[in-house]
Protein backbone atom coordinates (compact mmCIF):
# COMPACT_ATOMS: atom_id res chain seq x y z
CA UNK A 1 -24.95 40.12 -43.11
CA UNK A 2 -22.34 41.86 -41.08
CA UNK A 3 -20.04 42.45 -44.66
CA UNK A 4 -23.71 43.98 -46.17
CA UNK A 5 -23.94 46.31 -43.38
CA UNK A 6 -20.75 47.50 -43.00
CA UNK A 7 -21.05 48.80 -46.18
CA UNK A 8 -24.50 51.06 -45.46
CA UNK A 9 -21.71 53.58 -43.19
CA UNK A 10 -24.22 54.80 -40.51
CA UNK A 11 -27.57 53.65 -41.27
CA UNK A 12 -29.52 51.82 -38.65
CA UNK A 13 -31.79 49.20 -40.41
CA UNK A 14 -34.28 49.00 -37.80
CA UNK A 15 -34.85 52.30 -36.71
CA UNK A 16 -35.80 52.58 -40.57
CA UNK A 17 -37.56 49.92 -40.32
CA UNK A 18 -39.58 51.56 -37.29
CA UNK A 19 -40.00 54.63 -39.72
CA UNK A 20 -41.53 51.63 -42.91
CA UNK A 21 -43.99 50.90 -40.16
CA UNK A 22 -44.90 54.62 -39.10
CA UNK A 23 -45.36 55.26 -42.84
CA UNK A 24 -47.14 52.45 -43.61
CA UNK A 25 -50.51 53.77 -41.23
CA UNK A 26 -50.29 56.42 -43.80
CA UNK A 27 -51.35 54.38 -46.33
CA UNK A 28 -54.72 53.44 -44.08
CA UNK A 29 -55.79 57.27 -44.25
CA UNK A 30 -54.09 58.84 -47.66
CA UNK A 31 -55.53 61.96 -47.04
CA UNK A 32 -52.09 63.16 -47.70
CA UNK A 33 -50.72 62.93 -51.46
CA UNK A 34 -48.32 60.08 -51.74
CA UNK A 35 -44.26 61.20 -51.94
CA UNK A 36 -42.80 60.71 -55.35
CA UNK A 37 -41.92 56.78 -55.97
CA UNK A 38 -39.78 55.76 -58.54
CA UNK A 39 -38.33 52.00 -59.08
CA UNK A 40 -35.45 52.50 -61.54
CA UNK A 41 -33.73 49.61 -63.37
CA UNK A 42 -30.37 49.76 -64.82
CA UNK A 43 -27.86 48.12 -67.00
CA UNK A 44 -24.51 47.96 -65.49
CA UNK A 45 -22.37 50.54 -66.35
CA UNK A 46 -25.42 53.04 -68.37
CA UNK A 47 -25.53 55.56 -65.26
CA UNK A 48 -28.64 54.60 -63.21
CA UNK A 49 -26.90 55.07 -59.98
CA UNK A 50 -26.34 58.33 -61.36
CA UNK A 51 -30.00 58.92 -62.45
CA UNK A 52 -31.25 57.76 -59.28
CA UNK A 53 -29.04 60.20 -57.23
CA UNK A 54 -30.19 62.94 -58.78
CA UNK A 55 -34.15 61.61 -58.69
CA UNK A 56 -33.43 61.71 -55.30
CA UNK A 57 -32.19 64.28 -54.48
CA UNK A 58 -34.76 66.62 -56.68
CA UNK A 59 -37.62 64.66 -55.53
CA UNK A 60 -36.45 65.16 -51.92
CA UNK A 61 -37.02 61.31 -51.24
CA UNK A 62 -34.55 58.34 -50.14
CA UNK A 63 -32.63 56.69 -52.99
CA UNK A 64 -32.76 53.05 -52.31
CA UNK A 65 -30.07 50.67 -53.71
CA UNK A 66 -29.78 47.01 -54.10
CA UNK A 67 -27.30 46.60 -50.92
CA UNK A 68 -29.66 48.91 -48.65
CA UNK A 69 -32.83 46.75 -49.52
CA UNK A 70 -30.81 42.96 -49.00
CA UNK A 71 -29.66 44.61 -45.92
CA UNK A 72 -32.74 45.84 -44.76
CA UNK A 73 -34.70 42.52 -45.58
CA UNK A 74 -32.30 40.39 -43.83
CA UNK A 75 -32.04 42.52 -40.59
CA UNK A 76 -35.92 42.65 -40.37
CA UNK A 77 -36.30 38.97 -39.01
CA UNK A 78 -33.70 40.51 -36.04
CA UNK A 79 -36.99 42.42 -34.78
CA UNK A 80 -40.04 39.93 -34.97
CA UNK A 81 -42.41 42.71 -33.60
CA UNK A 82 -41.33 45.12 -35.86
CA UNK A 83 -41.35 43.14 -38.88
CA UNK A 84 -44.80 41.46 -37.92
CA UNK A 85 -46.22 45.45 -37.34
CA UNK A 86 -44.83 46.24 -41.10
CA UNK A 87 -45.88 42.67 -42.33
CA UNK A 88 -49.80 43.12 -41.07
CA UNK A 89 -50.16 47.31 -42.62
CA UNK A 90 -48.91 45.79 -45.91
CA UNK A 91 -50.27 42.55 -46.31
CA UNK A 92 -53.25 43.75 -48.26
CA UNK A 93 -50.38 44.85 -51.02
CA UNK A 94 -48.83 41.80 -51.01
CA UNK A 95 -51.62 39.67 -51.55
CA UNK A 96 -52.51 41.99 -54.64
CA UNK A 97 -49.18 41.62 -55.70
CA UNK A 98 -48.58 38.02 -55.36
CA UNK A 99 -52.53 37.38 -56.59
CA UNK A 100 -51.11 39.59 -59.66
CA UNK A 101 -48.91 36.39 -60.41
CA UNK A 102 -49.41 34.64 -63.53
CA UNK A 103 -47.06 32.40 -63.50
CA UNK A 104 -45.39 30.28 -59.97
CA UNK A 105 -44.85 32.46 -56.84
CA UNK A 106 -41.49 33.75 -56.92
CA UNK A 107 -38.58 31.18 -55.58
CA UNK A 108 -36.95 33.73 -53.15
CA UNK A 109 -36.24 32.39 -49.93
CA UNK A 110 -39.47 32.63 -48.41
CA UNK A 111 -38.78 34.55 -46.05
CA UNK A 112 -35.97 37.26 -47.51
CA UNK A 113 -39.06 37.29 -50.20
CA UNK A 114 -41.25 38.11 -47.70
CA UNK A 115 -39.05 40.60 -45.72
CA UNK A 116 -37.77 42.24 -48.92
CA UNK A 117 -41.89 42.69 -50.62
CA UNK A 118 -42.98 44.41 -47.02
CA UNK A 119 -39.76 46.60 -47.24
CA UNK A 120 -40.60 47.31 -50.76
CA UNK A 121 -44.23 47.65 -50.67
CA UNK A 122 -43.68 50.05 -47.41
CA UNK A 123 -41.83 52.52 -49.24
CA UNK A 124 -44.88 53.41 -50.95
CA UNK A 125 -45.53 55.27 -47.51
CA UNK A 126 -42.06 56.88 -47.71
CA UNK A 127 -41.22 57.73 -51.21
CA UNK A 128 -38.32 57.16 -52.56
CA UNK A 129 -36.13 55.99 -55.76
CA UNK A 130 -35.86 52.45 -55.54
CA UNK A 131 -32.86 50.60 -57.78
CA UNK A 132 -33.52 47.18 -58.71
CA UNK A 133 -34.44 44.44 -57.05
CA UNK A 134 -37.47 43.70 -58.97
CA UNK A 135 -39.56 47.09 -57.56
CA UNK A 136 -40.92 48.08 -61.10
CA UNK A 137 -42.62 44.42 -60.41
CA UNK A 138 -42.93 44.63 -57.03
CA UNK A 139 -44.90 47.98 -57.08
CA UNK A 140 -46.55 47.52 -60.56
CA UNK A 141 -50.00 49.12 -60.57
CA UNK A 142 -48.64 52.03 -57.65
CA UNK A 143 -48.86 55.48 -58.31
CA UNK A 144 -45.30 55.67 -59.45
CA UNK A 145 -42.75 55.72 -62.04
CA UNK A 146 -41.29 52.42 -63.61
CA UNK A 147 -37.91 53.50 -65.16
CA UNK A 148 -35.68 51.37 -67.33
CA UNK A 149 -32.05 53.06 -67.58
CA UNK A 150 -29.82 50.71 -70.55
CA UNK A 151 -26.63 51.20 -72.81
CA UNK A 152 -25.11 49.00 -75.37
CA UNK A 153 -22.58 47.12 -73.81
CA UNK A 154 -19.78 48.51 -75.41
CA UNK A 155 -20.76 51.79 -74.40
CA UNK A 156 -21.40 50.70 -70.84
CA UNK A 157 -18.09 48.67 -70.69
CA UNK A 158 -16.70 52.09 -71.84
CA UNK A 159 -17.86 54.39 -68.70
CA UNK A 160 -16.96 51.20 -66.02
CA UNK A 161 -13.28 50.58 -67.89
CA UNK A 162 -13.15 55.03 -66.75
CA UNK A 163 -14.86 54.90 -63.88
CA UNK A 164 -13.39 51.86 -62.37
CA UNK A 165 -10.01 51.56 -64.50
CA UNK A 166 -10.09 48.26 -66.34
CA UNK A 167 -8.92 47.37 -69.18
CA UNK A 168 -11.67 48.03 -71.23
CA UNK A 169 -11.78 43.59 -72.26
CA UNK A 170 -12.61 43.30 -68.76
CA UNK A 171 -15.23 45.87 -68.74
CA UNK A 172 -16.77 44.71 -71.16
CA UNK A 173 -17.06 40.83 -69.49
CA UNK A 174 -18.05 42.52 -65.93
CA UNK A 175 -21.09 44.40 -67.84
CA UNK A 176 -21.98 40.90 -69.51
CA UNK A 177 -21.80 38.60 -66.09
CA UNK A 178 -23.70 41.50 -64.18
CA UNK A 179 -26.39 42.30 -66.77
CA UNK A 180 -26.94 38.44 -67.00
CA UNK A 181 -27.29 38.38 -63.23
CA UNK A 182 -29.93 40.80 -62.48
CA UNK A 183 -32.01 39.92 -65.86
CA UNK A 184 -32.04 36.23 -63.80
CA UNK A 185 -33.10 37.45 -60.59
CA UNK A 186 -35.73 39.23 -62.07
CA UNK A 187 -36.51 36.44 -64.17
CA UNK A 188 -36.16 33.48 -61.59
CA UNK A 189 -38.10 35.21 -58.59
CA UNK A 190 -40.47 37.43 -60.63
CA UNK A 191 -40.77 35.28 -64.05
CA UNK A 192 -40.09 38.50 -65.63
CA UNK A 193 -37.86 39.93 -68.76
CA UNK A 194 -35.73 42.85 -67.97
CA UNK A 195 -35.68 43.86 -71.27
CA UNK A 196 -39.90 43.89 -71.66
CA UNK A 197 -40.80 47.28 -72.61
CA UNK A 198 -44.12 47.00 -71.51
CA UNK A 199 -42.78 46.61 -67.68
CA UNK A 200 -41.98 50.07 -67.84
CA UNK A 201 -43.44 53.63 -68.36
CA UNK A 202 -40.11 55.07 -69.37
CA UNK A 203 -36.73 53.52 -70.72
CA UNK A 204 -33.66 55.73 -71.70
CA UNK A 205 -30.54 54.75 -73.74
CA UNK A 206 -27.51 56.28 -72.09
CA UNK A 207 -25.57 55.39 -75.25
CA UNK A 208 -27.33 59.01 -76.81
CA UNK A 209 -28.42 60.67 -73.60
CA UNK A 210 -26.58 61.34 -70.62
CA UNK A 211 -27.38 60.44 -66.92
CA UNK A 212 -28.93 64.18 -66.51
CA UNK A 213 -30.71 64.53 -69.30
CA UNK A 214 -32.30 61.46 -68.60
CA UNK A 215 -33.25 62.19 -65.03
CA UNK A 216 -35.02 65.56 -66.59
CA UNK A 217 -36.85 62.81 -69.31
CA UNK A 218 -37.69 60.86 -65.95
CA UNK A 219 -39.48 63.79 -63.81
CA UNK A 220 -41.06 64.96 -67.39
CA UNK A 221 -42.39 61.45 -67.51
CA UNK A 222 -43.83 61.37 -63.62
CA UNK A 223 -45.73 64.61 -64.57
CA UNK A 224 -47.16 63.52 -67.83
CA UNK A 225 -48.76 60.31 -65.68
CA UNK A 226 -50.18 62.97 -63.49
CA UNK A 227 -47.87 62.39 -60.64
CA UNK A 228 -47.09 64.60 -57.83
CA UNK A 229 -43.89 65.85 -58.41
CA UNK A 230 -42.47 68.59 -55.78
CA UNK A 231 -39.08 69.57 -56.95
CA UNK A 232 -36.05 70.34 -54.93
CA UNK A 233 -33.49 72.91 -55.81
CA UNK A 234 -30.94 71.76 -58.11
């Protein structure tokens, strides 16, 4: 945990997980509109981290990556009070969410599962832009946006041979081992396929439109559902 948490720089897990639990009474009252939510999938190397910074950051809402949220999930059992407080104002979505289940329960360790659906699930008090993890499942049925962000993998084996100079042989195999490991987490823990269309209210191809462009599609999308969408400068 300590190598995961180095690598958040300043952020203090449990003070936001004090802030999860804050938000969460929110979502016994609602008479305030909900902040924008967006759970944003990716292929490797197609630009969601990208998209999702920029969601973020005109959305004015956290941007919440795969490290943040195993961080977060793990550190939660450090503060039993705190995690029991977030578990009890969200159990009512996680019993509609694992009642939602068609298939087996999700094999997670029971109790990241558990830490990493109320972390999830409290967001929806928060707002944010959500990447991976399974939150387009997680938070199916939530006012929200479920984004899919994908690329050939020659084209995505192009931008992380740039970005992370490889030869582009080795780009290519890094987008194939990574790809195949998120599309079996989701699978495995959420008997889900990454590349099901109907999981999603919007999916881009980066091969034809760029990162930007398909954050604009994204916030055109969120107001076509009828979302609340309060823009930030650009």
């Amino acid at each position: 945990m300590t190598s995961a948490l180095s690598s958040l720089k300043t952020i203090n897990t449990l003070a936001f997980l004090r802030g999860l639990v804050e938000a969460s009474r929110s979502l016994e009252k609602r008479p305030v509109p909900p902040k924008p939510l967006v759970a944003l999938s990716r292929d490797c190397g197609a630009g969601g981290e990208e998209v999702a910074e920029i969601l973020s950051q005109r959305l004015g809402v956290g941007c919440y990556d795969k490290t943040l949220l195993d961080a977060i999930a793990r550190s939660a059992g450090t503060d039993p009070y705190l995690m029991g407080e977030l578990d009890e104002k969200v159990a009512h979505l996680r019993d509609a969410w694992v009642m939602s289940l068609l298939t087996n329960q999700p094999i997670l360790n029971e109790h990241f599962r558990n830490h990493l659906v109320n972390v999830v699930l409290g967001l929806t008090g928060t707002g944010g832009v959500i990447v991976g993890r399974g939150a387009h499942l997680i938070l199916a049925g939530k006012p929200m946006l479920r984004l899919r962000i994908a690329g050939s993998p020659e084209a995505c084996a192009k931008r992380v041979a740039e970005a992370e100079n490889l030869p582009l042989a080795e780009a290519l195999e890094q987008v194939r081992r990574v790809n195949h490991e998120r599309a079996h987490f989701v699978w495995e823990h959420f008997h889900s396929r990454l590349n099901d269309p109907t999981q999603f209210d919007l999916a881009v191809n980066t091969d034809h439109i760029p990162p930007a462009q398909a954050a604009e599609l994204a916030l055109s999308a969120m107001a076509a559902k009828g979302l609340s969408v309060p823009l930030s400068p650009r």
